[in-house]
PDB file of N, CA and C in Angstrom:
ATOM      1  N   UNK A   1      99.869 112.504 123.259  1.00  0.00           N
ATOM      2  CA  UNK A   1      99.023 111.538 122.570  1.00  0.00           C
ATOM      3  C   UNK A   1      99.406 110.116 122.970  1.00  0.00           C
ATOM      4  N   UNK A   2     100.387 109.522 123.125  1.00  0.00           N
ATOM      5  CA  UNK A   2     101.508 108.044 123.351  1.00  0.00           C
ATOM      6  C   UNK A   2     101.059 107.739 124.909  1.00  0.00           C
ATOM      7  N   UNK A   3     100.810 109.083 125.669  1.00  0.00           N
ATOM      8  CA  UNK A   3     100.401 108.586 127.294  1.00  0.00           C
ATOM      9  C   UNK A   3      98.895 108.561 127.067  1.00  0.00           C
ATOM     10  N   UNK A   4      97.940 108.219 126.029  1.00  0.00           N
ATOM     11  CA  UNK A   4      97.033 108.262 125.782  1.00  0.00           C
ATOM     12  C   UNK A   4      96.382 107.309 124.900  1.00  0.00           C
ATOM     13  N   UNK A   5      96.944 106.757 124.354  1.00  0.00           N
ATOM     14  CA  UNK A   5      96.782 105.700 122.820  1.00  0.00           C
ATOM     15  C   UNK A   5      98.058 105.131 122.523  1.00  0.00           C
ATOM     16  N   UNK A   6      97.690 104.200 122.116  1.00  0.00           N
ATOM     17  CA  UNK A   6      99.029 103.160 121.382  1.00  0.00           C
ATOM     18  C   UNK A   6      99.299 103.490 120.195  1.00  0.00           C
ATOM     19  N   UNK A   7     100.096 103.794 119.605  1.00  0.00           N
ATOM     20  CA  UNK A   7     100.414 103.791 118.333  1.00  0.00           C
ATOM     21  C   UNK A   7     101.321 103.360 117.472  1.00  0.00           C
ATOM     22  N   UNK A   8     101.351 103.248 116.191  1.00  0.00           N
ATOM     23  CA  UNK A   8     101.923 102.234 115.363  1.00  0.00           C
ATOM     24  C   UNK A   8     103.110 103.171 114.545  1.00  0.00           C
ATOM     25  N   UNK A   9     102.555 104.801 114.372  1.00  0.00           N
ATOM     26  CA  UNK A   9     103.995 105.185 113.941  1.00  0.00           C
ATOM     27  C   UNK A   9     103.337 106.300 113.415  1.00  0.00           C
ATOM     28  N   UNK A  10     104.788 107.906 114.162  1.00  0.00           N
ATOM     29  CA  UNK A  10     104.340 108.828 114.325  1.00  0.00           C
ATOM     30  C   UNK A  10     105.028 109.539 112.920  1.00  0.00           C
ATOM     31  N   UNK A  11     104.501 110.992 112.239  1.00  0.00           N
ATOM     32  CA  UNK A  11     105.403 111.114 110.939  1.00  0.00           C
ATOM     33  C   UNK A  11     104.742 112.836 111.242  1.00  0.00           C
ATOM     34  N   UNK A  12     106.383 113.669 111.687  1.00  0.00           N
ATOM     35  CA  UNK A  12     106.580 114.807 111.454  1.00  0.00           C
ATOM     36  C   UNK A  12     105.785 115.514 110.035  1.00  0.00           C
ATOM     37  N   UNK A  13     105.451 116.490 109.877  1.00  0.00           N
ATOM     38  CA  UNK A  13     104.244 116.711 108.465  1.00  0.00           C
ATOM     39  C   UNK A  13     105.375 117.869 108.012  1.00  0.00           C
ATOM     40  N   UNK A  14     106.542 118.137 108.683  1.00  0.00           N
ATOM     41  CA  UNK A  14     107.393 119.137 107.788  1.00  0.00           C
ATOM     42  C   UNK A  14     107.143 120.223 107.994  1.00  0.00           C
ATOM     43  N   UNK A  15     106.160 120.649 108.870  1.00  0.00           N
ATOM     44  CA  UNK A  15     105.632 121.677 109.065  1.00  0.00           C
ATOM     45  C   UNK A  15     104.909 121.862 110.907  1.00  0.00           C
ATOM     46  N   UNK A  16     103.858 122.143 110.804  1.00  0.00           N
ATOM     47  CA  UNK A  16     103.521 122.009 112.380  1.00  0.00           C
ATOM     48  C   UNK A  16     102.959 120.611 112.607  1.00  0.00           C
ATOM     49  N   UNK A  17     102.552 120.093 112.011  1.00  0.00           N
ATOM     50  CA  UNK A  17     101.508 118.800 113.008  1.00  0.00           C
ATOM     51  C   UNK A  17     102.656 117.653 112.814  1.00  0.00           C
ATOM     52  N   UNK A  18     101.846 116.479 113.781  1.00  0.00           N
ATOM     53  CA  UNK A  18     102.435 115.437 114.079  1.00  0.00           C
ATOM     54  C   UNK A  18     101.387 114.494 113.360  1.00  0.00           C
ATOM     55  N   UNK A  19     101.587 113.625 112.746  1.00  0.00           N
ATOM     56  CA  UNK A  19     100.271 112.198 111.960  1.00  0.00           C
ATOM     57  C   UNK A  19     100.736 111.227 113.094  1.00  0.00           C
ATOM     58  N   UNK A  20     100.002 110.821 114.096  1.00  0.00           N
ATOM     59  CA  UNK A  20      99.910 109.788 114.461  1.00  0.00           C
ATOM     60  C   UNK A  20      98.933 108.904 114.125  1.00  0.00           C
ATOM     61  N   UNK A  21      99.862 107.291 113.444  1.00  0.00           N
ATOM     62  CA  UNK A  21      98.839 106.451 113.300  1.00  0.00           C
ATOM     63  C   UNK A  21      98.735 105.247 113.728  1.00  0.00           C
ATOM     64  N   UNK A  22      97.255 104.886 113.645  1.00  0.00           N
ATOM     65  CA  UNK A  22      96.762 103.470 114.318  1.00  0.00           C
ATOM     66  C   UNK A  22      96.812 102.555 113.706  1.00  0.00           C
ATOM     67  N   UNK A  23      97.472 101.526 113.701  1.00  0.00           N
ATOM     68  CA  UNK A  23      97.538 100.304 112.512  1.00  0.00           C
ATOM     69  C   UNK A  23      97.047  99.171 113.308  1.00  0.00           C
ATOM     70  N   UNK A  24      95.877  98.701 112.760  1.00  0.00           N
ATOM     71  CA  UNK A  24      95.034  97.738 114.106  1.00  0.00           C
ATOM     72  C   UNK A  24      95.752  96.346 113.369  1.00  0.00           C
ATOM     73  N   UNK A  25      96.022  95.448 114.734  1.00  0.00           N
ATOM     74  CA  UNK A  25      96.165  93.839 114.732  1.00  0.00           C
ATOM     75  C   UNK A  25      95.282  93.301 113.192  1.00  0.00           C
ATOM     76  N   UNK A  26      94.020  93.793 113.649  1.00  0.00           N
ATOM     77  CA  UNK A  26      92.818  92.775 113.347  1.00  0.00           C
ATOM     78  C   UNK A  26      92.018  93.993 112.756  1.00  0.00           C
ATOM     79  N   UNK A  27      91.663  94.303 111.136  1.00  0.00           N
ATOM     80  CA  UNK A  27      90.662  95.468 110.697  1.00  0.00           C
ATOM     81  C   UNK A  27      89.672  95.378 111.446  1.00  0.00           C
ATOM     82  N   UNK A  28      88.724  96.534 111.529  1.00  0.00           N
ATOM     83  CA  UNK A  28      87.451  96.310 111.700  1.00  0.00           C
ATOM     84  C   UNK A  28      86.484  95.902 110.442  1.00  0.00           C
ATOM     85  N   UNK A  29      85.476  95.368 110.907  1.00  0.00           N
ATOM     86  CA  UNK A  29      84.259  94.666 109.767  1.00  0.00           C
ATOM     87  C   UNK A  29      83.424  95.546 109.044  1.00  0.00           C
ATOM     88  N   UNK A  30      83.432  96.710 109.420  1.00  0.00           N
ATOM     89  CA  UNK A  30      81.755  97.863 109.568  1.00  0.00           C
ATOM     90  C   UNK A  30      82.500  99.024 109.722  1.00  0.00           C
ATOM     91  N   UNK A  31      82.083  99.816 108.416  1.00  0.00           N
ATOM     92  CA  UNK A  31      82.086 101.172 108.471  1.00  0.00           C
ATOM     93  C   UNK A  31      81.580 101.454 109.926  1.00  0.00           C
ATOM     94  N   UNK A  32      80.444 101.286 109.971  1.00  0.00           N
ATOM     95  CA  UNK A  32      79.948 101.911 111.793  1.00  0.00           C
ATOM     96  C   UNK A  32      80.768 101.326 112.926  1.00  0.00           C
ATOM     97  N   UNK A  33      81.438 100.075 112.941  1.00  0.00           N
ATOM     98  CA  UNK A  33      82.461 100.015 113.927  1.00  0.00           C
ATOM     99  C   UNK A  33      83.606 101.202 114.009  1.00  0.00           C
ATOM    100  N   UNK A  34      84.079 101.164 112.496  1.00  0.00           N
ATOM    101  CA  UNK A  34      85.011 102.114 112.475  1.00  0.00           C
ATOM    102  C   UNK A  34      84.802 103.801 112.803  1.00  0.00           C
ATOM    103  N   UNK A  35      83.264 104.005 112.267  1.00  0.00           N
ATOM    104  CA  UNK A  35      83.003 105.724 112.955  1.00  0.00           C
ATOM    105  C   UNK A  35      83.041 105.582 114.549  1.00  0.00           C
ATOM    106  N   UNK A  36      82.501 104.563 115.077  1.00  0.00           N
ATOM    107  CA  UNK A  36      82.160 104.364 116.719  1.00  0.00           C
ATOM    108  C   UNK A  36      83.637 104.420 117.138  1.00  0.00           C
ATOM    109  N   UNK A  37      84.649 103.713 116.702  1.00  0.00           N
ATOM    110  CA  UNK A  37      86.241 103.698 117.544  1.00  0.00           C
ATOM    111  C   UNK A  37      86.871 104.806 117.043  1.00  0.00           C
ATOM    112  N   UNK A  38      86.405 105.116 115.979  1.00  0.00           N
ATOM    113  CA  UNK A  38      87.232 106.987 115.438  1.00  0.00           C
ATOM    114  C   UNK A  38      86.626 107.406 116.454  1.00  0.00           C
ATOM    115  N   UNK A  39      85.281 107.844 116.881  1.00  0.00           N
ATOM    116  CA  UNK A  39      84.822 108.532 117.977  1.00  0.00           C
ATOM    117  C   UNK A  39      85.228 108.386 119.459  1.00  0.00           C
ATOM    118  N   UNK A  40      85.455 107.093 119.575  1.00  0.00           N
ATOM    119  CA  UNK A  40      86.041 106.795 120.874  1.00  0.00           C
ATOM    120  C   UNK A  40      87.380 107.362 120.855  1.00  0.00           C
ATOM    121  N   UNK A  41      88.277 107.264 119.965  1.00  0.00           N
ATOM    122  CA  UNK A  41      89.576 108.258 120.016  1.00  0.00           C
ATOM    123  C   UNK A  41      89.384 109.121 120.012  1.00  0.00           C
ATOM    124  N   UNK A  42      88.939 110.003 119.177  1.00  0.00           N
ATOM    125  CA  UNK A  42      88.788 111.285 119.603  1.00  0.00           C
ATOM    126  C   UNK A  42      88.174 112.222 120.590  1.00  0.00           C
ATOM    127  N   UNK A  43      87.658 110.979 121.319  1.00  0.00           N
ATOM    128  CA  UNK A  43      87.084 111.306 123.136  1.00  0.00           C
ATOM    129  C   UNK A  43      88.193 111.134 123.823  1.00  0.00           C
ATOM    130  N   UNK A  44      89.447 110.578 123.268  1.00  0.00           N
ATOM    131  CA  UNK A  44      90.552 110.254 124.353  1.00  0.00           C
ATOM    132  C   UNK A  44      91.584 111.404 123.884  1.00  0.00           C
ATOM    133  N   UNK A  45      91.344 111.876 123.206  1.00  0.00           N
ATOM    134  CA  UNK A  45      92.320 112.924 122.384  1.00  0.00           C
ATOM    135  C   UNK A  45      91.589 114.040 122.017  1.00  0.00           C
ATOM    136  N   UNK A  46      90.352 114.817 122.373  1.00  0.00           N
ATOM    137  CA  UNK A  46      89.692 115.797 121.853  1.00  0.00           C
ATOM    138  C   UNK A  46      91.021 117.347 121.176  1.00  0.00           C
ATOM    139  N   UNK A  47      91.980 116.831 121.241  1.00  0.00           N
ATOM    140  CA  UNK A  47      92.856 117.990 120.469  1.00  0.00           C
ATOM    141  C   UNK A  47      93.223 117.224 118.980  1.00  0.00           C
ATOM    142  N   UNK A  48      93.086 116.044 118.953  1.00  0.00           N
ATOM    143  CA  UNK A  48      92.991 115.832 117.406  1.00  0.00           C
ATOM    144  C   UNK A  48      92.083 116.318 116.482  1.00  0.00           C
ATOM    145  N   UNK A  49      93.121 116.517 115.639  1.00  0.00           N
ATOM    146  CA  UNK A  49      91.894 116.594 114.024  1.00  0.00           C
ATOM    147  C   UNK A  49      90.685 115.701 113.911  1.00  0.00           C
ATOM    148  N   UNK A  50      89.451 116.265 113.582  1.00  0.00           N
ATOM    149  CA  UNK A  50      88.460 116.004 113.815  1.00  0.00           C
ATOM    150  C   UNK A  50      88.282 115.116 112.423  1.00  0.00           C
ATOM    151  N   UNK A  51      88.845 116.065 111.410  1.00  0.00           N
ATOM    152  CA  UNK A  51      88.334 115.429 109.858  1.00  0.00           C
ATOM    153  C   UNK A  51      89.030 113.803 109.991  1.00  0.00           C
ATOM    154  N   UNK A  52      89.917 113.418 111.075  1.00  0.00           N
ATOM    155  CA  UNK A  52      90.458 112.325 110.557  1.00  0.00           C
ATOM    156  C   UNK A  52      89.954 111.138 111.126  1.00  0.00           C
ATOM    157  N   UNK A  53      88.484 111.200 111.143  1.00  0.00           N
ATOM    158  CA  UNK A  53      87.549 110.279 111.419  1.00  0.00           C
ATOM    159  C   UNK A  53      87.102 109.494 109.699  1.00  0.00           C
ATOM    160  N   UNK A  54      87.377 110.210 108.995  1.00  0.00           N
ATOM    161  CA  UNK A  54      86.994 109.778 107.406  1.00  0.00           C
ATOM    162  C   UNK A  54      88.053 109.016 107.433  1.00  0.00           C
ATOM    163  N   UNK A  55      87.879 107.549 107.013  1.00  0.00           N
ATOM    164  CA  UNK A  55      88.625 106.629 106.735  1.00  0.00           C
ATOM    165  C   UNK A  55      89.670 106.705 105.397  1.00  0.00           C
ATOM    166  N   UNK A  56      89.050 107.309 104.602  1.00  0.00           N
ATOM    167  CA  UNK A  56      90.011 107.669 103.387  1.00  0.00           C
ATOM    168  C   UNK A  56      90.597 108.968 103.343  1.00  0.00           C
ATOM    169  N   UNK A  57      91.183 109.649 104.361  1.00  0.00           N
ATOM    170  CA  UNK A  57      91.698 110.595 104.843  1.00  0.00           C
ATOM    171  C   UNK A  57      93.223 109.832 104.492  1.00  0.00           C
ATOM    172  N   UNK A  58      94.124 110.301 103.777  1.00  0.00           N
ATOM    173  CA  UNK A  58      95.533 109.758 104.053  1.00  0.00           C
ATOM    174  C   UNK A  58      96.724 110.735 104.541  1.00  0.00           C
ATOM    175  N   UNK A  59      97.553 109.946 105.370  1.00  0.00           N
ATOM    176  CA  UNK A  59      98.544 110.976 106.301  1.00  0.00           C
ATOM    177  C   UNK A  59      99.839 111.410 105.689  1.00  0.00           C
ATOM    178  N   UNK A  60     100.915 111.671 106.145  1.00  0.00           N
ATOM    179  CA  UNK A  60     102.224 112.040 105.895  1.00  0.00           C
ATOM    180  C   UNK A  60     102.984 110.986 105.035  1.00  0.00           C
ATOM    181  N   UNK A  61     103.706 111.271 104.178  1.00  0.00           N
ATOM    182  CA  UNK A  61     104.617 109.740 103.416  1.00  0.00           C
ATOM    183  C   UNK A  61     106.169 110.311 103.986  1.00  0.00           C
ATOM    184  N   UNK A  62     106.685 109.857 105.021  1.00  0.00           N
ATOM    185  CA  UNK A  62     107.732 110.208 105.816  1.00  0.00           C
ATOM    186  C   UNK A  62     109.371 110.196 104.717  1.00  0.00           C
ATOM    187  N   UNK A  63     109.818 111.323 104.617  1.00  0.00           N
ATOM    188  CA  UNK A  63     110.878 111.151 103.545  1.00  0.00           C
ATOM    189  C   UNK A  63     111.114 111.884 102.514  1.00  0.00           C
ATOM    190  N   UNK A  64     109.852 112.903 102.645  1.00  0.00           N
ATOM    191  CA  UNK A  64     109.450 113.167 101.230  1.00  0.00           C
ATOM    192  C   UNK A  64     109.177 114.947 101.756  1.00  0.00           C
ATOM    193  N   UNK A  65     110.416 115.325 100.395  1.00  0.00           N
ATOM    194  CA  UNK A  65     110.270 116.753 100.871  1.00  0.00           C
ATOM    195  C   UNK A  65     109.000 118.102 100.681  1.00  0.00           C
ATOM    196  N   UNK A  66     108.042 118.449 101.334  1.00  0.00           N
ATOM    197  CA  UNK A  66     107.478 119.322 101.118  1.00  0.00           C
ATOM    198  C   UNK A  66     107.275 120.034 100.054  1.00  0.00           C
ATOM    199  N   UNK A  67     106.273 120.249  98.714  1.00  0.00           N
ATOM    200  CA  UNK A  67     107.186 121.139  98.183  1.00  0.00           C
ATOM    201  C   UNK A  67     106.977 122.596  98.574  1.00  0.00           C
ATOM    202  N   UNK A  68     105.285 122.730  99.511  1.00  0.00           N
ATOM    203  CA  UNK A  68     105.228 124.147  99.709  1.00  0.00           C
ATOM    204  C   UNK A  68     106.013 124.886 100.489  1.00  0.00           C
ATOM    205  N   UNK A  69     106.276 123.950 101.892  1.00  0.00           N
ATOM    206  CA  UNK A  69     107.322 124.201 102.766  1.00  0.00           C
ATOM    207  C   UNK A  69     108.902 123.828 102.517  1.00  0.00           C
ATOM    208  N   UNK A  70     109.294 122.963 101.822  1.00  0.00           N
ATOM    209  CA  UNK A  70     110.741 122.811 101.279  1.00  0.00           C
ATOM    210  C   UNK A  70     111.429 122.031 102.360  1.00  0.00           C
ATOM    211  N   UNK A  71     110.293 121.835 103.584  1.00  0.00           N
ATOM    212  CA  UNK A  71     110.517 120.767 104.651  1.00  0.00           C
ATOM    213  C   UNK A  71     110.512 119.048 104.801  1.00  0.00           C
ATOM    214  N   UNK A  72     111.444 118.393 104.654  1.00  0.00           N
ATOM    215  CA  UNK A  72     111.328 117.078 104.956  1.00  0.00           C
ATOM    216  C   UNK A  72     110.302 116.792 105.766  1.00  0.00           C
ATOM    217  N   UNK A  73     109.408 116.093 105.624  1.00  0.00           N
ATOM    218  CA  UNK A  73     108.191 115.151 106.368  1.00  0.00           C
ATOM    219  C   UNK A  73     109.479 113.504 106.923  1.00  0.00           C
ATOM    220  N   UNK A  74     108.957 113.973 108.166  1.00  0.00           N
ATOM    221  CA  UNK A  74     110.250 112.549 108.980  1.00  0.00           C
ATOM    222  C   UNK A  74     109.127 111.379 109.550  1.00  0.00           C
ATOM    223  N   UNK A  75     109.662 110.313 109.599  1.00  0.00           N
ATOM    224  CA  UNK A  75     109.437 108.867 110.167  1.00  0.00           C
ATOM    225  C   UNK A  75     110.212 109.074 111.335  1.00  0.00           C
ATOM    226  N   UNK A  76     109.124 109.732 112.766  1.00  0.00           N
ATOM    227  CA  UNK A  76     109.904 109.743 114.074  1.00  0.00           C
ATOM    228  C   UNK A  76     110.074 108.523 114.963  1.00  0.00           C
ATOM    229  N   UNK A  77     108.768 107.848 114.698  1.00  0.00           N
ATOM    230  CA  UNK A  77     108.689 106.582 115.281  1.00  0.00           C
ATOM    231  C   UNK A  77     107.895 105.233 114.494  1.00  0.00           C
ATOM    232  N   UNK A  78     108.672 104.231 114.722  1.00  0.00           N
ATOM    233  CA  UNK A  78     107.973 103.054 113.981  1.00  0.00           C
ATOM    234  C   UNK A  78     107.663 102.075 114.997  1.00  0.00           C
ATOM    235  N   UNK A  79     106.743 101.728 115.524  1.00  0.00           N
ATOM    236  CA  UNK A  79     106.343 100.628 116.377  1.00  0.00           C
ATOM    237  C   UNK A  79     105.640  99.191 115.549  1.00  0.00           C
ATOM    238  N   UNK A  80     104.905  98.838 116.411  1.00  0.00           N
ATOM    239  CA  UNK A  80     104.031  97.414 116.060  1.00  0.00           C
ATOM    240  C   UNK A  80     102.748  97.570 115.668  1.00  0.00           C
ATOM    241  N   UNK A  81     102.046  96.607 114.925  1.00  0.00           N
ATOM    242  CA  UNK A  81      99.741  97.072 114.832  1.00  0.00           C
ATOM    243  C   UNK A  81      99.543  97.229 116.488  1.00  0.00           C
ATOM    244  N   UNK A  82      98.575  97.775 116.553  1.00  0.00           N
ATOM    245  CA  UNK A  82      98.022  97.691 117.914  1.00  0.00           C
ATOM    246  C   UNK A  82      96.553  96.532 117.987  1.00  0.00           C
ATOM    247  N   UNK A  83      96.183  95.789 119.092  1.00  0.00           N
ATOM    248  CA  UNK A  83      95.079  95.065 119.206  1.00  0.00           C
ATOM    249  C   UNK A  83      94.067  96.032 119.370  1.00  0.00           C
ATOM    250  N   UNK A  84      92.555  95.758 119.216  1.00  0.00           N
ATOM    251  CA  UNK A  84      91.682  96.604 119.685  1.00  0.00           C
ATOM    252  C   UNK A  84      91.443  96.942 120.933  1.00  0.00           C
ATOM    253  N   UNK A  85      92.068  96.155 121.664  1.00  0.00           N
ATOM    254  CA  UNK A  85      91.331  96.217 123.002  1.00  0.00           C
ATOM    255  C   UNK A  85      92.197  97.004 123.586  1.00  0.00           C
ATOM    256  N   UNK A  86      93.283  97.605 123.001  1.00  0.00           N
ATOM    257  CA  UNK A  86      94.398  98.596 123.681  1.00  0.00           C
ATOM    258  C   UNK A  86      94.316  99.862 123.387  1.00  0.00           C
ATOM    259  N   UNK A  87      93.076  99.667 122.722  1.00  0.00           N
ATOM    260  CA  UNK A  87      92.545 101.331 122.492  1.00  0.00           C
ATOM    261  C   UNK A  87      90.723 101.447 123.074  1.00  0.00           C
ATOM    262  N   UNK A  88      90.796 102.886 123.683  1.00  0.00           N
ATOM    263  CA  UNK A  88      89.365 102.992 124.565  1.00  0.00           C
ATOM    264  C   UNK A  88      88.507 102.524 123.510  1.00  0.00           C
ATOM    265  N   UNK A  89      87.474 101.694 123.776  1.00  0.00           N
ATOM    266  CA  UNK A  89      86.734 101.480 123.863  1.00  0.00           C
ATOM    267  C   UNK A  89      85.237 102.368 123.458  1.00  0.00           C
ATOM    268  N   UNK A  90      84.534 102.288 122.130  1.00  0.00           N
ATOM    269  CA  UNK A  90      83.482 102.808 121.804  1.00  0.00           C
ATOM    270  C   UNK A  90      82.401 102.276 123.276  1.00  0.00           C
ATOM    271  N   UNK A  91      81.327 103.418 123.222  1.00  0.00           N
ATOM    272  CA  UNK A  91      80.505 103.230 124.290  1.00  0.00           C
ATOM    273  C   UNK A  91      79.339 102.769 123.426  1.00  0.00           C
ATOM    274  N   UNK A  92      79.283 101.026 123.631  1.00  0.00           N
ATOM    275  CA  UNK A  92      77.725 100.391 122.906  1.00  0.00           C
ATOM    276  C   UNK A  92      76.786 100.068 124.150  1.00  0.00           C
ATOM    277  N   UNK A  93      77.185 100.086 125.230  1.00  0.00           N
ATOM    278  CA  UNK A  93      76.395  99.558 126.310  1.00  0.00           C
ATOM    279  C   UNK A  93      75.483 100.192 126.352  1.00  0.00           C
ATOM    280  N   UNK A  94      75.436 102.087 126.078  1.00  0.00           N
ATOM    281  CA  UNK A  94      74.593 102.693 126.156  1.00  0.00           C
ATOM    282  C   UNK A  94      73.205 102.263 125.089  1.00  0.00           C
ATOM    283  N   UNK A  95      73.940 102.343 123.876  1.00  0.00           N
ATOM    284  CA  UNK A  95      72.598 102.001 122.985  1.00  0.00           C
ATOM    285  C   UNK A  95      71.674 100.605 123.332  1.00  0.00           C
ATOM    286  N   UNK A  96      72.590  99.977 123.771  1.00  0.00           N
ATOM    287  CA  UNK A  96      71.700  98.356 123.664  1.00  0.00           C
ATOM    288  C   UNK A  96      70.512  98.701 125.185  1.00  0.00           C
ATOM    289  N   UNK A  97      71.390  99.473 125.871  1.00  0.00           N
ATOM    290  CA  UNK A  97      70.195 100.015 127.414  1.00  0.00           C
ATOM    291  C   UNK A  97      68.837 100.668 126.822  1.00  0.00           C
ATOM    292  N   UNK A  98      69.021 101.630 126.128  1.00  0.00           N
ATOM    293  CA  UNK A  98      67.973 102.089 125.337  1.00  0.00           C
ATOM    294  C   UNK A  98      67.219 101.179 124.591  1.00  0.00           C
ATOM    295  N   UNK A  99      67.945 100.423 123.916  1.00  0.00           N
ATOM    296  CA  UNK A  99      67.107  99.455 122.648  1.00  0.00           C
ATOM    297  C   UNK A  99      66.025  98.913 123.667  1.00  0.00           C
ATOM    298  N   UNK A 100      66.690  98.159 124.616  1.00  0.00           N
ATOM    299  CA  UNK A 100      66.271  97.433 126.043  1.00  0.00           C
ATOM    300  C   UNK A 100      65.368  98.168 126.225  1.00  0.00           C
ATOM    301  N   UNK A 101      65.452  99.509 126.995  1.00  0.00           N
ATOM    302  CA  UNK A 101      64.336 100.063 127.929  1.00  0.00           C
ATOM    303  C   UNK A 101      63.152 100.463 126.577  1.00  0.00           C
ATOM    304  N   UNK A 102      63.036 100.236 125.747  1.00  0.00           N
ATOM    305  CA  UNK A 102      61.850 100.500 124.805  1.00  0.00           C
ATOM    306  C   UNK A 102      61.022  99.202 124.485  1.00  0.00           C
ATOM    307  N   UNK A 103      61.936  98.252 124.385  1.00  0.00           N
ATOM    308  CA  UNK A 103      61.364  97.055 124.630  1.00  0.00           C
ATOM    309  C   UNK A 103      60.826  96.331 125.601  1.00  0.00           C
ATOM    310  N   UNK A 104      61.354  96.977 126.863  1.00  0.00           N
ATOM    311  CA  UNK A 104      60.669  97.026 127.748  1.00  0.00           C
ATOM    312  C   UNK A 104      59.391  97.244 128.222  1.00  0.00           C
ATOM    313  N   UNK A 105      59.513  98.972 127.635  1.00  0.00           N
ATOM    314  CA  UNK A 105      58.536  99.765 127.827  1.00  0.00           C
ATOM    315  C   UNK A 105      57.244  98.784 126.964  1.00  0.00           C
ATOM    316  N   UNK A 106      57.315  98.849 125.847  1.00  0.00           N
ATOM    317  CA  UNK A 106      56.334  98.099 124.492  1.00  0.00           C
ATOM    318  C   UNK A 106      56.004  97.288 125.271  1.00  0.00           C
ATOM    319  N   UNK A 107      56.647  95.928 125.984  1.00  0.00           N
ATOM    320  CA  UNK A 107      56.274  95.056 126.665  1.00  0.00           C
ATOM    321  C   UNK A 107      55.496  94.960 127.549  1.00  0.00           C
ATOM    322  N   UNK A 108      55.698  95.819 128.133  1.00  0.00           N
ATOM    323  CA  UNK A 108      54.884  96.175 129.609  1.00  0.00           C
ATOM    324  C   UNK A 108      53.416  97.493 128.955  1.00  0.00           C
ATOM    325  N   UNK A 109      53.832  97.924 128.048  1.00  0.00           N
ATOM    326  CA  UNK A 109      51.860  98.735 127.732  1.00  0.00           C
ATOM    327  C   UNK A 109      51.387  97.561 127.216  1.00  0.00           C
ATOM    328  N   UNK A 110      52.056  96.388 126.400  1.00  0.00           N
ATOM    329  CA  UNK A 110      51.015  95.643 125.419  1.00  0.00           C
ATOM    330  C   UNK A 110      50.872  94.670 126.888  1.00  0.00           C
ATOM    331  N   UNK A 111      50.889  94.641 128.372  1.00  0.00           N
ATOM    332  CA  UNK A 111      50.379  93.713 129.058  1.00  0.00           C
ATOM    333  C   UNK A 111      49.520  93.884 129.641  1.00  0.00           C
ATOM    334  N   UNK A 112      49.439  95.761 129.879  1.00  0.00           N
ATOM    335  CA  UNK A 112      48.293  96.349 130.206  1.00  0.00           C
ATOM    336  C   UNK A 112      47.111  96.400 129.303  1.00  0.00           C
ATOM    337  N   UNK A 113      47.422  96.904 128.134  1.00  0.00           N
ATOM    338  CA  UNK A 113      46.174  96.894 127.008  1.00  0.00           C
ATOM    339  C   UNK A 113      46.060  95.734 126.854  1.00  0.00           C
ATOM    340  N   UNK A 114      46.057  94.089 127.035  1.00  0.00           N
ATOM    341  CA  UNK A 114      45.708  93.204 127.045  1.00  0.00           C
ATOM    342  C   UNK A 114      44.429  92.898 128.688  1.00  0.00           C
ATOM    343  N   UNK A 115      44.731  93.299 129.053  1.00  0.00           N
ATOM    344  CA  UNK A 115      44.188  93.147 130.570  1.00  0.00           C
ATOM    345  C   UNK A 115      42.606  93.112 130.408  1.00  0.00           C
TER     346      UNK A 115
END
């Protein structure tokens, strides 16, 4: 995942998984920014958990013993926020091409049916 995404700090679950998380510089503004860059991660990581595109999804509290498993949940790594731009990139170019080529299109029949 780390040769793949930046991350802000990874937390053993005591059990099998790993919580890696993203702690951005700068929030995003828009629920829909935030589904578009959850999606863009999980195009860079398609072996992540899918559900953890829901923003109120919360992860591991590192320290804290399991009680089903009786396993410590660990704080493996603590880094820095990450900027946005150090993580891929949602694909908007596509939509605005579309928005474009319809407006296009509209443009160019209403010059003919004017004729």
């Amino acid at each position: 995942v780390t040769s793949r995404l930046p991350v802000s700090s990874i937390v053993y679950s005591g059990g099998k998984s790993y919580h890696f998380i993203i702690s951005l510089q700068t929030p995003l503004q828009t629920y829909s920014e935030y589904i578009r860059q959850a999606k863009a991660i999980l195009d860079a990581v398609p072996e992540a958990d899918k559900s953890t595109k829901n923003p109120s999804r919360l992860s591991r509290l590192p320290g804290v013993l399991r009680p089903d498993t009786k396993l410590l949940q660990e704080l493996l790594y603590l880094g820095q926020r990450v900027p946005i731009n150090a993580l891929p990139q949602p694909i908007i170019e596509q939509e605005k091409l579309q928005a474009t080529d319809k407006l296009f299109v509209t443009s160019q029949l209403i010059a003919v049916l004017e004729q």
